[in-house]
N, C-alpha and C. Protein backbone atom coordinates (compact mmCIF):
# COMPACT_ATOMS: atom_id res chain seq x y z
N UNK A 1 167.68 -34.00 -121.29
CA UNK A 1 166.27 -34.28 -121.43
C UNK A 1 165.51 -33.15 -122.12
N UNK A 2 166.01 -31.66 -122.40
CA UNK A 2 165.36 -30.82 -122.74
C UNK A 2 165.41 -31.05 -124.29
N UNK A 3 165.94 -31.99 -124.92
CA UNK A 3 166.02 -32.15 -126.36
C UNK A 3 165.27 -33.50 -126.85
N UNK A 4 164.43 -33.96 -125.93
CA UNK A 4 163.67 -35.15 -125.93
C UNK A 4 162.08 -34.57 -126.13
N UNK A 5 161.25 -35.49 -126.64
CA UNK A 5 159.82 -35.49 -126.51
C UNK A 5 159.36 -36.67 -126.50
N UNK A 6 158.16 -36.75 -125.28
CA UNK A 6 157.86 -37.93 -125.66
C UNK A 6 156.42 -38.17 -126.00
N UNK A 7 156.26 -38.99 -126.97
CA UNK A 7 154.89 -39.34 -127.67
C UNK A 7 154.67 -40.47 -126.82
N UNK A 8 153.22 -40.44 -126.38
CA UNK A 8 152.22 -41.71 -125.77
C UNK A 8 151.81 -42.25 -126.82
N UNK A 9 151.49 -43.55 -127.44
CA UNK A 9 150.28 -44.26 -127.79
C UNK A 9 149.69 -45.58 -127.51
N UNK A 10 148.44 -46.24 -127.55
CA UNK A 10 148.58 -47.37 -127.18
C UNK A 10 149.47 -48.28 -128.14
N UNK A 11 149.63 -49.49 -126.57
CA UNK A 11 150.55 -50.37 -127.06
C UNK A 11 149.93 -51.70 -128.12
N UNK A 12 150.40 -51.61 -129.42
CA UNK A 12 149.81 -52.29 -130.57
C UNK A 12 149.71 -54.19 -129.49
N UNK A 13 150.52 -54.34 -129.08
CA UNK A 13 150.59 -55.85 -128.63
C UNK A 13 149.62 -56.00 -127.39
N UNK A 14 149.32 -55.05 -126.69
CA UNK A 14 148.55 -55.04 -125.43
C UNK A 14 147.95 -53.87 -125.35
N UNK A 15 146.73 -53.52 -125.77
CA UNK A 15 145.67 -52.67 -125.44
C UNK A 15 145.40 -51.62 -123.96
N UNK A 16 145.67 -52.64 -123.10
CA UNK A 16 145.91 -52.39 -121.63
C UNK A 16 147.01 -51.35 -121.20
N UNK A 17 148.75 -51.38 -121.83
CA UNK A 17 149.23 -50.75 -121.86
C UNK A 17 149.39 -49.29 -122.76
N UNK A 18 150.34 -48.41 -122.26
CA UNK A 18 150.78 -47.37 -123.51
C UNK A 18 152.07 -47.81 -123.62
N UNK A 19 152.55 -47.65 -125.30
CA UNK A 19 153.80 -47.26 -125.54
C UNK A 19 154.44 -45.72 -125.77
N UNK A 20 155.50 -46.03 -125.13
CA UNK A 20 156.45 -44.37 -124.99
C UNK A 20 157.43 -44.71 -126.17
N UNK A 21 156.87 -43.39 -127.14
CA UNK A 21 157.82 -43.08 -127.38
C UNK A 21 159.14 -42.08 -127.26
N UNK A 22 160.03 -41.72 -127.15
CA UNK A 22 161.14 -40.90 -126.64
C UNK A 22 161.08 -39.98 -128.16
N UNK A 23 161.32 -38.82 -128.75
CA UNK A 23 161.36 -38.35 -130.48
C UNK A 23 162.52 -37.12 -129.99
N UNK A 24 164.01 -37.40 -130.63
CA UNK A 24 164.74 -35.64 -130.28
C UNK A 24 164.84 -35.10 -131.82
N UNK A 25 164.59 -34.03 -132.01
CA UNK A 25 164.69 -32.98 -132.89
C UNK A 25 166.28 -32.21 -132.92
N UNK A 26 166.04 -32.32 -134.42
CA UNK A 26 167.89 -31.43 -134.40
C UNK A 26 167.57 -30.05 -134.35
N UNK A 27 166.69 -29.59 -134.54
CA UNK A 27 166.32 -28.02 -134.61
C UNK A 27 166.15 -27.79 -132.58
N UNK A 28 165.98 -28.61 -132.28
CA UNK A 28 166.29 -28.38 -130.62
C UNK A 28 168.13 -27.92 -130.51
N UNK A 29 168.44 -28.59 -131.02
CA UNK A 29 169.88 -29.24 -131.05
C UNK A 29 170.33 -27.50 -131.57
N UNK A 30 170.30 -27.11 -132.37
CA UNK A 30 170.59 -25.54 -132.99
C UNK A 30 169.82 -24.54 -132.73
N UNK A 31 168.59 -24.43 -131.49
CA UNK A 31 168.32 -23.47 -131.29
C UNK A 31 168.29 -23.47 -129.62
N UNK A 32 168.88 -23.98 -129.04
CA UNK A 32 169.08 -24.40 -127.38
C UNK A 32 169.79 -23.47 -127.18
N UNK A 33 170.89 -22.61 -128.13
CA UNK A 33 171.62 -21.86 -127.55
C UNK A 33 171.43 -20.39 -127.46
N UNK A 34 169.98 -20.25 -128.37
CA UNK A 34 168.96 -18.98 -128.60
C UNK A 34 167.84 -19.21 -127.23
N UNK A 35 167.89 -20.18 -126.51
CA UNK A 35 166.53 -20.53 -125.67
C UNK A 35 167.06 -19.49 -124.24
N UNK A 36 165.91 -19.07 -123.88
CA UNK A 36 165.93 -17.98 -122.52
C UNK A 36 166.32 -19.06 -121.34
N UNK A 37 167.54 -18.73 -120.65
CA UNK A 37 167.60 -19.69 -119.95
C UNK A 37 166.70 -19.10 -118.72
N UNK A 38 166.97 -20.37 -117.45
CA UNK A 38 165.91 -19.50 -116.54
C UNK A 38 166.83 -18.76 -115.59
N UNK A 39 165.66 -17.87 -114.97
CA UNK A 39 166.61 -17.46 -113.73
C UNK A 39 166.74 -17.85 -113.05
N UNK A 40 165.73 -19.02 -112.54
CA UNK A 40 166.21 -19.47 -110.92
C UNK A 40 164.97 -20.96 -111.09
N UNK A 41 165.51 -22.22 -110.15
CA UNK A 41 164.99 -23.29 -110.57
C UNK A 41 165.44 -23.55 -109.07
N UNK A 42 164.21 -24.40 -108.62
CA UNK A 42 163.60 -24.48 -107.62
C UNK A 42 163.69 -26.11 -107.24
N UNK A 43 163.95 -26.66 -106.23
CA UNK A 43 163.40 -28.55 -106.34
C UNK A 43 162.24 -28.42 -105.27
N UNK A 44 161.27 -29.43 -105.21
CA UNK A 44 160.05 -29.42 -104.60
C UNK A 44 160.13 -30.16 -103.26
N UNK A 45 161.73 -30.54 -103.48
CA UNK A 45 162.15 -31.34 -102.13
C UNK A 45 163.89 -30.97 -101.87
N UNK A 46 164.14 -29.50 -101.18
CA UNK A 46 164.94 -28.94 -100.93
C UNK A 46 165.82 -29.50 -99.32
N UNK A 47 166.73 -29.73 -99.56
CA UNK A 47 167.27 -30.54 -97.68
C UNK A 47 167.75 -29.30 -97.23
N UNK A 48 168.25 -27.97 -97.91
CA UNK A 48 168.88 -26.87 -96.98
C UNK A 48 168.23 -25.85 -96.59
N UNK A 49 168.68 -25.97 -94.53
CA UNK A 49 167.72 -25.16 -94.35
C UNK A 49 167.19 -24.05 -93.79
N UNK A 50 168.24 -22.85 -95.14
CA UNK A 50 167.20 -22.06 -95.40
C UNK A 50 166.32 -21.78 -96.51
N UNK A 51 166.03 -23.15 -97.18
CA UNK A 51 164.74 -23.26 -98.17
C UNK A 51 163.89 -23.71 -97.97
N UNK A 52 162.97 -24.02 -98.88
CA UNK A 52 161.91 -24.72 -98.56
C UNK A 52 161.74 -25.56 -100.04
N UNK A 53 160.22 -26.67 -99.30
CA UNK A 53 160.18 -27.55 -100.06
C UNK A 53 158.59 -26.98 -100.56
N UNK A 54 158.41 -26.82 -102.02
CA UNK A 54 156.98 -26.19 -101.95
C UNK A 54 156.47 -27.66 -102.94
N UNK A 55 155.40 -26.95 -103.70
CA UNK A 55 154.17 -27.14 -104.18
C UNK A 55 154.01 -26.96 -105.83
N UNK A 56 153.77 -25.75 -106.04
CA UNK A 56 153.67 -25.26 -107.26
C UNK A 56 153.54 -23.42 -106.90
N UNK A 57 154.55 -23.08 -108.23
CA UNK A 57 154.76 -21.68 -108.30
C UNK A 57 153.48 -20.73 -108.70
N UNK A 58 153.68 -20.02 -107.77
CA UNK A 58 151.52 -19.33 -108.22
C UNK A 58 151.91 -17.90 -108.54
N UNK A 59 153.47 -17.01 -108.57
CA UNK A 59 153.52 -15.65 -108.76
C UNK A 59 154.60 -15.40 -108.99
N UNK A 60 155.16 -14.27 -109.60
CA UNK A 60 156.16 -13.38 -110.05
C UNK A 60 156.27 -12.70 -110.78
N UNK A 61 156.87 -11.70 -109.66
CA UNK A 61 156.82 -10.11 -110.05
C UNK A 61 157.93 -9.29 -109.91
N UNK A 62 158.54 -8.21 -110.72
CA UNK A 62 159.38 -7.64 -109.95
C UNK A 62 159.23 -6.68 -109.38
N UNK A 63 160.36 -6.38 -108.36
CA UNK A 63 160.14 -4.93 -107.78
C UNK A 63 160.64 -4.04 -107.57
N UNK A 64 159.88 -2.59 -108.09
CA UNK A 64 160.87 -1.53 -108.70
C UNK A 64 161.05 -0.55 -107.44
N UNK A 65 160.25 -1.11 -106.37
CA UNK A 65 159.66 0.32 -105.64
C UNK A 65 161.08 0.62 -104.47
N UNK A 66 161.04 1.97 -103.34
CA UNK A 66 161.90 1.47 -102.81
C UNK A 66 161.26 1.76 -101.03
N UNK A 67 160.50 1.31 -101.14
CA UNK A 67 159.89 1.23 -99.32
C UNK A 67 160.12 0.18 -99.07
N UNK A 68 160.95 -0.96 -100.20
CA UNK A 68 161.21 -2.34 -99.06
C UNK A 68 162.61 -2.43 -99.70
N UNK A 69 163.52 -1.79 -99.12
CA UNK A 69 164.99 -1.65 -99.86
C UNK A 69 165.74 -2.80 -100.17
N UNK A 70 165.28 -4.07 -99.73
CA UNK A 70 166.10 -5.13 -99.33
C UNK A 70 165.41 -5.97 -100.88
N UNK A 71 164.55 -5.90 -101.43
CA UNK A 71 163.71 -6.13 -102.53
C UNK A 71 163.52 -5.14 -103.70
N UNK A 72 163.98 -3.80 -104.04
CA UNK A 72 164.29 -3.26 -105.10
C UNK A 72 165.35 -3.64 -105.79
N UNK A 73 164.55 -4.20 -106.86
CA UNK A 73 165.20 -4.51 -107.89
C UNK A 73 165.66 -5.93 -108.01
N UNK A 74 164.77 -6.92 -107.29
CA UNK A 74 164.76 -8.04 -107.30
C UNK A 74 163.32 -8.98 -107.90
N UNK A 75 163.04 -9.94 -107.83
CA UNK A 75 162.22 -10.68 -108.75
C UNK A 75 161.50 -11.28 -107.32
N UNK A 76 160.34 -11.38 -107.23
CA UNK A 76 159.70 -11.85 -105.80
C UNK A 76 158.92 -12.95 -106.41
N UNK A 77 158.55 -14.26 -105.89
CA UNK A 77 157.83 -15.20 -106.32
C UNK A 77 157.24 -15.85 -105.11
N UNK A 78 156.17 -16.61 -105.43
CA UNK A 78 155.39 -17.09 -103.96
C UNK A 78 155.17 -18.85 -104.68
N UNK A 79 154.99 -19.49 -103.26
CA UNK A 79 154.64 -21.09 -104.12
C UNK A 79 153.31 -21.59 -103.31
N UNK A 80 152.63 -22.10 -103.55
CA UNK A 80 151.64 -22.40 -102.84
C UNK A 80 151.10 -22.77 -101.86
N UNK A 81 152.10 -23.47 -101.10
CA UNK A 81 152.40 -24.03 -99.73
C UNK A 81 153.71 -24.62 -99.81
N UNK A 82 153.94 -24.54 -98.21
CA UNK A 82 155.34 -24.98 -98.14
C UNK A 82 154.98 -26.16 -97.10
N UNK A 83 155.50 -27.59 -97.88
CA UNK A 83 155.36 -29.08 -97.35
C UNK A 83 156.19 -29.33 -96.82
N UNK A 84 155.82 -30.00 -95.15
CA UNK A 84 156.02 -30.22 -94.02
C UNK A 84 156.00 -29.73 -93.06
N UNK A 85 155.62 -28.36 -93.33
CA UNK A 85 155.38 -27.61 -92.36
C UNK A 85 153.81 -27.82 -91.27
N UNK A 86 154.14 -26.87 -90.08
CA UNK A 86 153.24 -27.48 -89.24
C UNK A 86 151.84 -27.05 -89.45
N UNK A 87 151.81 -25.75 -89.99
CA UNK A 87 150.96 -25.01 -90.60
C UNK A 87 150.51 -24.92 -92.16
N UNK A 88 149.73 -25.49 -92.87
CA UNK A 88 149.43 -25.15 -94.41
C UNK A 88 149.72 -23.72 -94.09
N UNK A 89 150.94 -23.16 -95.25
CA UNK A 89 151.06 -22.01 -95.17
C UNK A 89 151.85 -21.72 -96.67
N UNK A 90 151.62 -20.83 -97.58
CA UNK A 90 152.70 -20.43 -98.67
C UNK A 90 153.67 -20.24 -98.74
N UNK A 91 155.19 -19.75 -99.87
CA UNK A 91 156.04 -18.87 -99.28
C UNK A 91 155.92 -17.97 -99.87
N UNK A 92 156.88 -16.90 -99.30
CA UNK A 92 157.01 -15.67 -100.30
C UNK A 92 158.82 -15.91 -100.06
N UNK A 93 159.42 -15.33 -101.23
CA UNK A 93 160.75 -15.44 -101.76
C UNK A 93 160.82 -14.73 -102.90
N UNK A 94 162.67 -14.56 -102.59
CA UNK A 94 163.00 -13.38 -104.23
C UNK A 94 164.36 -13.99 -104.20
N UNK A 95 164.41 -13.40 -105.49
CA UNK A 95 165.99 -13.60 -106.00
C UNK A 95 166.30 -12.54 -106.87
N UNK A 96 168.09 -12.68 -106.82
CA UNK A 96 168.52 -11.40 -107.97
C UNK A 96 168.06 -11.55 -109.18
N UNK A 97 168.39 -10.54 -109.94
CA UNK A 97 168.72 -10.12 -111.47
C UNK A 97 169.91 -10.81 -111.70
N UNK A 98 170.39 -11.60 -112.77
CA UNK A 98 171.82 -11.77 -113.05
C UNK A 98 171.43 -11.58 -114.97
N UNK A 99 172.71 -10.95 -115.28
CA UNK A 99 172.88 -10.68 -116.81
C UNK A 99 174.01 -11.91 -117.52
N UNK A 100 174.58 -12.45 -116.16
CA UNK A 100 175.69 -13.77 -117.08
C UNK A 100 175.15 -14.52 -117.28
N UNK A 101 173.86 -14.91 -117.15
CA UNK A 101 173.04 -16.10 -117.78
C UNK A 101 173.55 -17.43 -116.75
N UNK A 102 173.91 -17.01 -115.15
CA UNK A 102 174.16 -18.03 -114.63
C UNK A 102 172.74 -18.26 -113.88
N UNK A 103 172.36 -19.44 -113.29
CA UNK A 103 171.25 -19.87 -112.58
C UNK A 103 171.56 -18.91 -110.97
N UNK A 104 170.86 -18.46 -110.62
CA UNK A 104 170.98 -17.84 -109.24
C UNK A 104 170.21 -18.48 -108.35
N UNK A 105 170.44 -18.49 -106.82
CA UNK A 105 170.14 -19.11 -105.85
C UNK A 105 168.76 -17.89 -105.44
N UNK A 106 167.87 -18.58 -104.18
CA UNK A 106 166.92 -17.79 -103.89
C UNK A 106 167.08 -17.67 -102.33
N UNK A 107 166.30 -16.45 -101.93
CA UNK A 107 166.10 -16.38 -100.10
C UNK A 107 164.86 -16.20 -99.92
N UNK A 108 163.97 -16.85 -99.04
CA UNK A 108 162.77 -17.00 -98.51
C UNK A 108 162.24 -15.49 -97.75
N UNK A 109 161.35 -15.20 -97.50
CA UNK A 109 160.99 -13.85 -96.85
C UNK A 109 159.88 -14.23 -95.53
N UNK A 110 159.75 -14.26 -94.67
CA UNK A 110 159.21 -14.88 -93.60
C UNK A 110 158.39 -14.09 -93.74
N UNK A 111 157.34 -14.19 -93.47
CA UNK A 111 156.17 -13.48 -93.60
C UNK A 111 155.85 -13.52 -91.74
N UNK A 112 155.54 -12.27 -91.25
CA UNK A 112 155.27 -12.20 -89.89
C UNK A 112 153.46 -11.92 -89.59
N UNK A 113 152.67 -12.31 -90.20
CA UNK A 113 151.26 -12.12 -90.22
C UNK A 113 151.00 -13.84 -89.95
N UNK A 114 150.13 -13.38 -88.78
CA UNK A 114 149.59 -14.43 -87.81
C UNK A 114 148.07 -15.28 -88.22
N UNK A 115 148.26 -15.94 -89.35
CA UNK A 115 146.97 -16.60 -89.83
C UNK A 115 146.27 -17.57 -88.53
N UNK A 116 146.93 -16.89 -87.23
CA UNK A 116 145.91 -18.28 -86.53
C UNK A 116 145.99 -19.68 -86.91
N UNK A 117 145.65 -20.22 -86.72
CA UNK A 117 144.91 -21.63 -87.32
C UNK A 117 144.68 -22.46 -88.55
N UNK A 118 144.36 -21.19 -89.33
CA UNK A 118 143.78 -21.49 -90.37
C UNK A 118 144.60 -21.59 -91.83
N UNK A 119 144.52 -22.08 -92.44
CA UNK A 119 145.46 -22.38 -93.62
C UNK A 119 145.53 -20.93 -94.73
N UNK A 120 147.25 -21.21 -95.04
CA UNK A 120 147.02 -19.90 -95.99
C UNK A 120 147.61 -20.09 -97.19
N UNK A 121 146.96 -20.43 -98.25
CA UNK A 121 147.69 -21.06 -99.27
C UNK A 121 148.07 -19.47 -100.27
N UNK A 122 149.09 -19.47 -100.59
CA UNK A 122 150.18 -18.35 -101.61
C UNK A 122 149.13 -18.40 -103.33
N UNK A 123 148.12 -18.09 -103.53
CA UNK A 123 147.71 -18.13 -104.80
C UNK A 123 147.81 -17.31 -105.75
N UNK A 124 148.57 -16.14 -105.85
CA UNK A 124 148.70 -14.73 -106.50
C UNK A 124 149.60 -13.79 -105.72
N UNK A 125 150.52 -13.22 -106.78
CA UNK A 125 151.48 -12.30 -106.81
C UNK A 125 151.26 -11.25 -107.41
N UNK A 126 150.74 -9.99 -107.27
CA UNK A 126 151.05 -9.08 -107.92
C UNK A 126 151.40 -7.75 -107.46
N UNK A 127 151.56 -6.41 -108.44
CA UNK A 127 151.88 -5.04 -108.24
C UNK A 127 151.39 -4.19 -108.38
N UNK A 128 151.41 -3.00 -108.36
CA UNK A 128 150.61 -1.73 -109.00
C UNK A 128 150.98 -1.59 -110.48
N UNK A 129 150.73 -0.81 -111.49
CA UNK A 129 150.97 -0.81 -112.28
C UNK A 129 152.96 -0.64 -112.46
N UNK A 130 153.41 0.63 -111.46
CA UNK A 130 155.03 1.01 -111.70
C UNK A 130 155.81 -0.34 -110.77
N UNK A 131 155.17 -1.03 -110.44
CA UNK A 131 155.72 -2.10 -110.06
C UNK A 131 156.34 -1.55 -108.53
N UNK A 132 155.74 -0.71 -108.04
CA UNK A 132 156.07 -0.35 -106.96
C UNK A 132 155.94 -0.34 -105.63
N UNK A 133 155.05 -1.48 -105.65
CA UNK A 133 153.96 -2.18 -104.60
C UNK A 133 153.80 -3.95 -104.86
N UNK A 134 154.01 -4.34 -103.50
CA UNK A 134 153.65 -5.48 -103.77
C UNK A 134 152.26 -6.14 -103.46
N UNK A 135 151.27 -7.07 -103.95
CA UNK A 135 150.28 -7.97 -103.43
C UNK A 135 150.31 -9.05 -103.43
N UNK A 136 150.02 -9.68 -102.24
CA UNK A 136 149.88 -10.92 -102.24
C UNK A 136 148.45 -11.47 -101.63
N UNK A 137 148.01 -12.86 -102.60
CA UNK A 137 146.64 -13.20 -102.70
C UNK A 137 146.79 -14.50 -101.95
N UNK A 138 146.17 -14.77 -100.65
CA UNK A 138 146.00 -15.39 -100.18
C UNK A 138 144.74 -16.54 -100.15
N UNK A 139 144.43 -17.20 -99.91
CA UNK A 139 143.24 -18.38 -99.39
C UNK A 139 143.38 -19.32 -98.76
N UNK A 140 142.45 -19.36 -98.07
CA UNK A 140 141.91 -20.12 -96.66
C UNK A 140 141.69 -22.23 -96.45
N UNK A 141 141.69 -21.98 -98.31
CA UNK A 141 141.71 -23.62 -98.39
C UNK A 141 142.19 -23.70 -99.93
N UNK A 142 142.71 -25.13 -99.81
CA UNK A 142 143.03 -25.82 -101.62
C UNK A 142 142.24 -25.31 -102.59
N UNK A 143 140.93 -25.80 -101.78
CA UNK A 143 139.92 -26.27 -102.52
C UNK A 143 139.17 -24.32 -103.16
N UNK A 144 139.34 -23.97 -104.42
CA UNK A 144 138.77 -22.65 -104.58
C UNK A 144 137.54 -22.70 -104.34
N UNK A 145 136.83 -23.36 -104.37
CA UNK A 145 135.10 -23.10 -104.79
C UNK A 145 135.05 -23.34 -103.32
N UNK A 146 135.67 -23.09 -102.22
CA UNK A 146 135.07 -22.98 -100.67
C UNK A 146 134.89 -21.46 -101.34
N UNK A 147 133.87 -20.81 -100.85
CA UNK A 147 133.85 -19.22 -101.00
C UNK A 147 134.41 -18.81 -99.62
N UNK A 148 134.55 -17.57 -99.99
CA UNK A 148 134.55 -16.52 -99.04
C UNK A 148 135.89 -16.93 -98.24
N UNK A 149 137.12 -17.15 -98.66
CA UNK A 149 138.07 -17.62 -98.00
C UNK A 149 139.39 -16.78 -98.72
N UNK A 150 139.72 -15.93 -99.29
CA UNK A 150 140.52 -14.99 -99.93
C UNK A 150 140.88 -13.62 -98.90
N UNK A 151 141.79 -13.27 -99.29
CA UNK A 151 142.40 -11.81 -99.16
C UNK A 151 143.43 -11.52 -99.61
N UNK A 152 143.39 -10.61 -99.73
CA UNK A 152 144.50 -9.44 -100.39
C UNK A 152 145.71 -8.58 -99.55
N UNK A 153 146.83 -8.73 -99.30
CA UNK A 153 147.58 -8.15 -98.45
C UNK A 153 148.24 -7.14 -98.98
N UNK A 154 148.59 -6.19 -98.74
CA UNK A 154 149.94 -5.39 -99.57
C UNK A 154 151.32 -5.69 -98.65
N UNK A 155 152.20 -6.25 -99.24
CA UNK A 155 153.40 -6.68 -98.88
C UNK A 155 154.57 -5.35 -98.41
N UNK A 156 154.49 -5.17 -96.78
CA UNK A 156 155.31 -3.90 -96.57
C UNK A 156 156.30 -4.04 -95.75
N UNK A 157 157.16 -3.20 -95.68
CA UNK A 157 158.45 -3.63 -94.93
C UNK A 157 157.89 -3.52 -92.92
């Protein structure tokens, strides 16, 4: 499917509908093997369980530092909430470095900070400049334009 595109337009016979078109390119075809593959690919509906099933990816960063030894030199990413859970709550997770260009698996990081009640959606990942610190940007609802529902954590062992 990564060598496919598809064009919408309406459908000439019925107005009401769209027609799909499917269009593959041969220059896909000869440059797929120049394309960055990824590092790590995620499903939004995971059955093993020590994963999770999220949302949408809101961060990633790596990390160079070494006050959280178990995370130097790994890639940390957060998703926005994790669905089904009992709590609206984000994740935080990392995965290795790999140089064979194979897909690598990920491990979740439990976060032990007690939001109470209240929902904590994962909206921002970031570092200090040497990448030696982690942040993570939290909020209180979906919805951004609630104000006053943000914070800022620094991520420590």
């Amino acid at each position: 499917d990564v060598y496919k595109r598809q064009v919408i337009a309406q459908c000439p016979g019925n107005p009401a509908l769209n027609e799909k078109t499917f269009a593959y390119y041969d220059e896909a075809v000869i440059t797929s093997s120049r394309r960055i593959l990824p590092l790590i690919s995620y499903f939004h509906q995971d059955p093993r369980p020590d994963k999770f099933s999220g949302t949408a990816l809101t961060g990633v960063q790596p990390y160079a530092g070494n006050a959280i030894p178990g995370l130097t030199g790994k890639i940390v990413f957060t998703d926005f909430v994790r669905r089904g859970g009992s709590q609206r709550q984000g994740v935080l997770a990392y995965t290795e470095i790999r140089t064979e260009c194979k897909q690598n698996d990920y491990y979740v990081i439990e976060v032990d900070h007690d939001f109470g009640p209240q929902s904590a959606y994962y909206v921002s990942l970031g570092t200090n400049s040497d990448q030696t610190r982690l942040f993570l940007g939290v909020y209180g609802s979906a919805n951004v334009t609630d104000f006053n529902k943000g914070i800022v954590f620094e991520i420590v062992p």
